[in-house]
PDB file of N, CA and C in Angstrom:
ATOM      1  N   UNK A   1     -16.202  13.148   6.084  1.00  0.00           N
ATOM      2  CA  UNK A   1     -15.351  13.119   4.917  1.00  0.00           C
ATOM      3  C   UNK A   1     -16.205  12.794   3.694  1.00  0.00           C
ATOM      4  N   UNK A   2     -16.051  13.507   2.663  1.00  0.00           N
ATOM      5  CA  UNK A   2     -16.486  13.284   1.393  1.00  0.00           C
ATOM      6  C   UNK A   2     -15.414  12.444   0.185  1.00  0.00           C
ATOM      7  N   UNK A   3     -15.736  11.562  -0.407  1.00  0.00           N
ATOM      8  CA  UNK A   3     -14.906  11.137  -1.555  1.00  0.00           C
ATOM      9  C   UNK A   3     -15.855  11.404  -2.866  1.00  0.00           C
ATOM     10  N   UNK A   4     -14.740  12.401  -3.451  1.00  0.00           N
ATOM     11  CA  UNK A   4     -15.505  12.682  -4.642  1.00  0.00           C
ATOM     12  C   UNK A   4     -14.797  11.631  -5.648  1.00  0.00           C
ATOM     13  N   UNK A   5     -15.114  11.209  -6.600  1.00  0.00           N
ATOM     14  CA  UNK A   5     -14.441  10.188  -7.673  1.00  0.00           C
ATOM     15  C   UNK A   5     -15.048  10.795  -8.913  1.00  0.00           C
ATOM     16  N   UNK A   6     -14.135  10.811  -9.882  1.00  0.00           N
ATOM     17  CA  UNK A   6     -14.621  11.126 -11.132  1.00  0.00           C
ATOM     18  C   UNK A   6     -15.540  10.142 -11.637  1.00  0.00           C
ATOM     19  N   UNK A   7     -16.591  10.805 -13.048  1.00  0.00           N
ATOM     20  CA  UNK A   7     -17.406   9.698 -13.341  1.00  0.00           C
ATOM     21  C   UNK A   7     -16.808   8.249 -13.482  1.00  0.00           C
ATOM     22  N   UNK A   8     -15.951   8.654 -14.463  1.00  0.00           N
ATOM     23  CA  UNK A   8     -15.113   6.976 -14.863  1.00  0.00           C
ATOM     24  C   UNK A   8     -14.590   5.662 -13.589  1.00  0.00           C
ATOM     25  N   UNK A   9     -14.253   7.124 -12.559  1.00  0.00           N
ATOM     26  CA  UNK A   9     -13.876   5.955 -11.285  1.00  0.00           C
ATOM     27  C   UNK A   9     -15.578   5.606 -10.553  1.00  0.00           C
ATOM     28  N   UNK A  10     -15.893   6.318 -10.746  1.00  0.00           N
ATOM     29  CA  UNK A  10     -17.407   5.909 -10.081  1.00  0.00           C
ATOM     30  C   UNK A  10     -18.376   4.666 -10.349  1.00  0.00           C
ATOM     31  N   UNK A  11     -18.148   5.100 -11.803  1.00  0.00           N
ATOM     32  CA  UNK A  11     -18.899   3.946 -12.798  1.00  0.00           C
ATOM     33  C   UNK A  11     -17.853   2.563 -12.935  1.00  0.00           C
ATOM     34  N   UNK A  12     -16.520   2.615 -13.238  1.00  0.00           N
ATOM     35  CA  UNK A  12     -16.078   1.531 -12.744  1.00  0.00           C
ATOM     36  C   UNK A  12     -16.131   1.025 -11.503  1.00  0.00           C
ATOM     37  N   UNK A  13     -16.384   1.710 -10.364  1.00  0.00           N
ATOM     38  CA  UNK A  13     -16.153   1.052  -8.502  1.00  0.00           C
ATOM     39  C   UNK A  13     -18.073   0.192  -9.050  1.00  0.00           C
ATOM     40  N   UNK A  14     -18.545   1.105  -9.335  1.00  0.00           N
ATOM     41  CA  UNK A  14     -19.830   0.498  -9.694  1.00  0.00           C
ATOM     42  C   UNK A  14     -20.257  -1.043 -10.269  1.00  0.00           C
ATOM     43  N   UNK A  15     -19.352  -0.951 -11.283  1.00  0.00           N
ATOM     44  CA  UNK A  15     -19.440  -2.559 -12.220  1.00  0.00           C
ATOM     45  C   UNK A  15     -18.641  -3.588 -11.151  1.00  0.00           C
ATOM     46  N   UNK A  16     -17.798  -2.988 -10.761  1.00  0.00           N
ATOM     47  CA  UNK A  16     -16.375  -3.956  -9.900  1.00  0.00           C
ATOM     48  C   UNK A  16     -17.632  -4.481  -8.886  1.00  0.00           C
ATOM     49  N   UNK A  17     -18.502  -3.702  -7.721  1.00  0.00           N
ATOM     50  CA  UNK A  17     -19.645  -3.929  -6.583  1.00  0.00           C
ATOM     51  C   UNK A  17     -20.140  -4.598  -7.402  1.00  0.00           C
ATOM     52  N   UNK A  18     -20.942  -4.800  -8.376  1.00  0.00           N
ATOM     53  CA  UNK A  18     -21.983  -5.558  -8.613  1.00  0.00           C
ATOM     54  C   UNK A  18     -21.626  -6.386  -9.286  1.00  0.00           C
ATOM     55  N   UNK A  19     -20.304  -7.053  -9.631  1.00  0.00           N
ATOM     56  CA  UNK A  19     -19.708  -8.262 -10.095  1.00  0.00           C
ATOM     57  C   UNK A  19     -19.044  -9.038  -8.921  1.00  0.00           C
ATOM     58  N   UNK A  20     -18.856  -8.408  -7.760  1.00  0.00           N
ATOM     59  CA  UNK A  20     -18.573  -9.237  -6.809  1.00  0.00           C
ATOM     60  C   UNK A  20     -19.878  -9.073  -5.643  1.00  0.00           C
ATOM     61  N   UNK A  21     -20.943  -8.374  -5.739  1.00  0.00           N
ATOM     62  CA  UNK A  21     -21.596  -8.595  -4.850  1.00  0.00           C
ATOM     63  C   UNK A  21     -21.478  -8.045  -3.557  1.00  0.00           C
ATOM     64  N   UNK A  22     -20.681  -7.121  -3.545  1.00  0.00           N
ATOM     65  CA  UNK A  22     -20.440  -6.291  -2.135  1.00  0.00           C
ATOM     66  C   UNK A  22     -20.970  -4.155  -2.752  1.00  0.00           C
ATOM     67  N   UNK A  23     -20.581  -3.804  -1.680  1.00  0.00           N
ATOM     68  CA  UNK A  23     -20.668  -2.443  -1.956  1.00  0.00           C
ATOM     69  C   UNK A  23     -19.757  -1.724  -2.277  1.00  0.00           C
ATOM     70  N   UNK A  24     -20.003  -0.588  -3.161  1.00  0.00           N
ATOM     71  CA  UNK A  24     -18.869   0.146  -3.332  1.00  0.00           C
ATOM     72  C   UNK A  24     -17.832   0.438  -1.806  1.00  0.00           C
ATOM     73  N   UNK A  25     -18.576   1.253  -0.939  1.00  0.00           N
ATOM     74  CA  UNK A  25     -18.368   1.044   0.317  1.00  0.00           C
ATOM     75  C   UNK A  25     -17.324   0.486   0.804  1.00  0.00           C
ATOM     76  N   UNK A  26     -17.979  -0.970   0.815  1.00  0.00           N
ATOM     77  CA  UNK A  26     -17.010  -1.906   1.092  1.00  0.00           C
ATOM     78  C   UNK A  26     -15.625  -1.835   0.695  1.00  0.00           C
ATOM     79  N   UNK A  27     -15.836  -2.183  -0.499  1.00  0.00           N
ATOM     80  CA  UNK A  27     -14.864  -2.007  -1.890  1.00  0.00           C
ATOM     81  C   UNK A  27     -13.510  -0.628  -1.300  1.00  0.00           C
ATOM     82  N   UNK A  28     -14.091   0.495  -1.504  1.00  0.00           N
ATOM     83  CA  UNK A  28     -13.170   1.441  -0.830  1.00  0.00           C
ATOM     84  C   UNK A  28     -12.668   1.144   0.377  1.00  0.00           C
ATOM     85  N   UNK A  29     -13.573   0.971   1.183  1.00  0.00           N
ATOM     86  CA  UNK A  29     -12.722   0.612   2.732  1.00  0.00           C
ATOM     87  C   UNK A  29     -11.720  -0.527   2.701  1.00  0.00           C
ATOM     88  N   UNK A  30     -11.685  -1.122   1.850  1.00  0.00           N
ATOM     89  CA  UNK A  30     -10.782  -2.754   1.400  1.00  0.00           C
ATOM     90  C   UNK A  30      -9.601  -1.869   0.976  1.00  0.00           C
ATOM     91  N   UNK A  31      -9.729  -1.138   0.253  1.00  0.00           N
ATOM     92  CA  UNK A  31      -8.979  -0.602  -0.355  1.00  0.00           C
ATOM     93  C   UNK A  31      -7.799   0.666   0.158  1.00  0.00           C
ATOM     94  N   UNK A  32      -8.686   1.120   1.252  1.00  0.00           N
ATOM     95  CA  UNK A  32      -7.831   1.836   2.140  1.00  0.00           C
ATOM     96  C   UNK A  32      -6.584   1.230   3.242  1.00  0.00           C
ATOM     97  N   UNK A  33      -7.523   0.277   3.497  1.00  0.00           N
ATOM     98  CA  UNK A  33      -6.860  -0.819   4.451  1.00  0.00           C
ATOM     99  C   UNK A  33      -5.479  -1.482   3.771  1.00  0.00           C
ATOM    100  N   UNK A  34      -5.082  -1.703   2.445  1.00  0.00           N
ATOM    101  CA  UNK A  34      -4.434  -2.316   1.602  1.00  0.00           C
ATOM    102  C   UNK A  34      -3.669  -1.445   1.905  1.00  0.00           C
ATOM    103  N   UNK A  35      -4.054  -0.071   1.799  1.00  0.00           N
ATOM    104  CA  UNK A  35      -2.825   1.092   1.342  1.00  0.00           C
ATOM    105  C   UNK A  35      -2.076   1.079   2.580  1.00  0.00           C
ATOM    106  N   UNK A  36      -2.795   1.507   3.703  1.00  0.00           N
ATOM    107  CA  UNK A  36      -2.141   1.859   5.075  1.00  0.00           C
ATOM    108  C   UNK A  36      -1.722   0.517   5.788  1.00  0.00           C
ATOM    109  N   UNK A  37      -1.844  -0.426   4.817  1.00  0.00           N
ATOM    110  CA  UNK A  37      -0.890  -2.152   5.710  1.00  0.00           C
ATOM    111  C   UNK A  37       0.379  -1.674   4.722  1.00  0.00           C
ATOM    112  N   UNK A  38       0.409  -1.483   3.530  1.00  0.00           N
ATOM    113  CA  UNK A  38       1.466  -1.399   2.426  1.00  0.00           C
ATOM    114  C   UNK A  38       2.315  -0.524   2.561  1.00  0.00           C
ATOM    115  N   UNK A  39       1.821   1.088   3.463  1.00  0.00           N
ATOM    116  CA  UNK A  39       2.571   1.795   3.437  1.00  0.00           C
ATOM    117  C   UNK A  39       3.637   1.750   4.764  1.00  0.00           C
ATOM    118  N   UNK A  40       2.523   0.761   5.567  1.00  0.00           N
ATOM    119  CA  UNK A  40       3.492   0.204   7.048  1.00  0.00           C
ATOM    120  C   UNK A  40       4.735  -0.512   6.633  1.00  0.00           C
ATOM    121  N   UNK A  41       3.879  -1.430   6.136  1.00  0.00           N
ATOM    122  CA  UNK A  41       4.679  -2.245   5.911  1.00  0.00           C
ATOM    123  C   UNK A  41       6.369  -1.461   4.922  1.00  0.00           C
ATOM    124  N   UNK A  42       6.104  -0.590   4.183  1.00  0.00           N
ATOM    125  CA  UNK A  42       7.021  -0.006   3.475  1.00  0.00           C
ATOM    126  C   UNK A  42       8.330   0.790   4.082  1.00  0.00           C
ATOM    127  N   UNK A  43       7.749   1.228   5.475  1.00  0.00           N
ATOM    128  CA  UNK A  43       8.179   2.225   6.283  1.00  0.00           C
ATOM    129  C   UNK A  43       8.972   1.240   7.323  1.00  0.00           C
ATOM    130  N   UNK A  44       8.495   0.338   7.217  1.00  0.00           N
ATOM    131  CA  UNK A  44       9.130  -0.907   8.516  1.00  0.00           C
ATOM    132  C   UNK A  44      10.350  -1.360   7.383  1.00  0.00           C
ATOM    133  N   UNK A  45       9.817  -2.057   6.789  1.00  0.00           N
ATOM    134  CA  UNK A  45      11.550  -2.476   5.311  1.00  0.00           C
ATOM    135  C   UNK A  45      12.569  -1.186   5.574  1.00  0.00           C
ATOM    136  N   UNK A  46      12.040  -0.068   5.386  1.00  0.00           N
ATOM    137  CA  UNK A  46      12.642   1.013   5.610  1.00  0.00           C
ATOM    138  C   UNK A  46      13.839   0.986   6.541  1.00  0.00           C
ATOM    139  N   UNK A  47      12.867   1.154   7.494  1.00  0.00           N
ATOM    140  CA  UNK A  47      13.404   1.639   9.088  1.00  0.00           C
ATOM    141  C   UNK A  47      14.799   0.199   9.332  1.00  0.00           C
ATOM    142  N   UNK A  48      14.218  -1.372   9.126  1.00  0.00           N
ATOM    143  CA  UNK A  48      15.138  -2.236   9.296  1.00  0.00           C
ATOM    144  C   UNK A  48      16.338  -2.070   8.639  1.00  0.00           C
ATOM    145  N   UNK A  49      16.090  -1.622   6.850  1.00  0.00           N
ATOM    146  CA  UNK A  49      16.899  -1.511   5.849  1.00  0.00           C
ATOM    147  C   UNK A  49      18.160  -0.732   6.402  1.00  0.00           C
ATOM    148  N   UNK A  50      17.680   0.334   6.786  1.00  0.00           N
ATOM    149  CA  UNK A  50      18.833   1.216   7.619  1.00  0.00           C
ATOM    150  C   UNK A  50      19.301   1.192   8.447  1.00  0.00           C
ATOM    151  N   UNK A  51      18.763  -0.006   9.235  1.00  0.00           N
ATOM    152  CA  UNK A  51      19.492  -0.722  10.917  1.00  0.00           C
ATOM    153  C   UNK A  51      20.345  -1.560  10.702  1.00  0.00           C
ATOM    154  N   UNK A  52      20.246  -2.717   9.674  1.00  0.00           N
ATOM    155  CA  UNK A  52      21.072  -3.396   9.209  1.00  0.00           C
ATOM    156  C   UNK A  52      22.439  -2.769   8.430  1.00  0.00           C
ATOM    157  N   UNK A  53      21.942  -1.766   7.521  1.00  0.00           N
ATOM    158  CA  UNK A  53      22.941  -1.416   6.627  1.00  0.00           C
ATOM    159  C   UNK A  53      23.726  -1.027   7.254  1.00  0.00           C
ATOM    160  N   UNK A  54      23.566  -0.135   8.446  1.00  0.00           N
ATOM    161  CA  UNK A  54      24.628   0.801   9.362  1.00  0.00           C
ATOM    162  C   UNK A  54      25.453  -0.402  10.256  1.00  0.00           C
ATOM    163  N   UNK A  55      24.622  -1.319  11.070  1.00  0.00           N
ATOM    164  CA  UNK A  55      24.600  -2.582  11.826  1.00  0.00           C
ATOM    165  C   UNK A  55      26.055  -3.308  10.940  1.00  0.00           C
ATOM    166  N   UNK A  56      25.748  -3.469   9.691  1.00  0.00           N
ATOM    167  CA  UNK A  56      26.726  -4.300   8.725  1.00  0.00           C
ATOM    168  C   UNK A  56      27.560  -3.937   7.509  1.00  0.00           C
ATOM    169  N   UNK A  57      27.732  -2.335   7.776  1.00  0.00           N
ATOM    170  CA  UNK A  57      28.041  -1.299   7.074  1.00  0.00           C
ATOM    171  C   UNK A  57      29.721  -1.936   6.312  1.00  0.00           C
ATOM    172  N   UNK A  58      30.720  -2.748   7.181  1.00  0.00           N
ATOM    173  CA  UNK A  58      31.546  -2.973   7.012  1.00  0.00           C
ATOM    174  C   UNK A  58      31.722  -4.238   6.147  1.00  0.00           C
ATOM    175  N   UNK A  59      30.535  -5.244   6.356  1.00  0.00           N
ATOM    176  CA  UNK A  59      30.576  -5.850   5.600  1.00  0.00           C
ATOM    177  C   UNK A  59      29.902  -5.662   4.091  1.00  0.00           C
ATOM    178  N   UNK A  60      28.865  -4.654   4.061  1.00  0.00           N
ATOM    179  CA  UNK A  60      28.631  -4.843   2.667  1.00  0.00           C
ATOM    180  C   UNK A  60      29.596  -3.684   1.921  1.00  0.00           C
ATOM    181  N   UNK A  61      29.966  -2.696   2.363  1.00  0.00           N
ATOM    182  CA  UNK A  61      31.276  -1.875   2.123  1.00  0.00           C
ATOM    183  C   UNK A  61      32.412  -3.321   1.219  1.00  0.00           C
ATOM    184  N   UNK A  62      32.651  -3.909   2.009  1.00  0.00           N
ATOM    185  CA  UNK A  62      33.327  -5.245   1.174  1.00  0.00           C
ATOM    186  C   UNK A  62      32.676  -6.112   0.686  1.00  0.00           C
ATOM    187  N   UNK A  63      32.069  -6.482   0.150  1.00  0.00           N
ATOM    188  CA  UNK A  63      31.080  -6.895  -0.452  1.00  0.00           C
ATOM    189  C   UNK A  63      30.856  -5.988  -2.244  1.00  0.00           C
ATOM    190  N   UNK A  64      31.128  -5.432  -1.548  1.00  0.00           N
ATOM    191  CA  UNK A  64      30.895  -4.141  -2.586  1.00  0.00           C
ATOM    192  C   UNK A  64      31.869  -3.883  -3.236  1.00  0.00           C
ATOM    193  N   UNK A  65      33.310  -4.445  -3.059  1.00  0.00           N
ATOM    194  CA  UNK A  65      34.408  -4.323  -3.438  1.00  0.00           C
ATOM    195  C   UNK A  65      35.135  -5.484  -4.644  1.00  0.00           C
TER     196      UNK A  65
END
């Protein structure tokens, strides 16, 4: 796999590595990891959101009233 980044993202991942002392590298792989816990995590709220709602459909139906 290739990641191409425009100059501006390049040169910023650049300053960000050498103000904390790690690698760009790094830096991206941190960054991937964030996304695919966030998007789990997004998909799980999800999935419950709609177990409950159906689960308690009657009560927030009144609730709602």
């Amino acid at each position: 796999m290739n990641l191409r980044l425009r100059d501006d993202q390049q040169d910023a991942l650049k300053v960000r590595a050498e103000e904390e002392g790690r690698s760009m590298h790094a830096i991206v792989l941190q960054a991937i990891d964030r996304y695919l816990e966030q998007e789990a995590d997004r998909e799980t709220v999800s999935r419950l959101g709609a177990k409950y709602a159906k689960h308690h459909a009657d009560l927030l139906r009144r609730l709602g009233e």
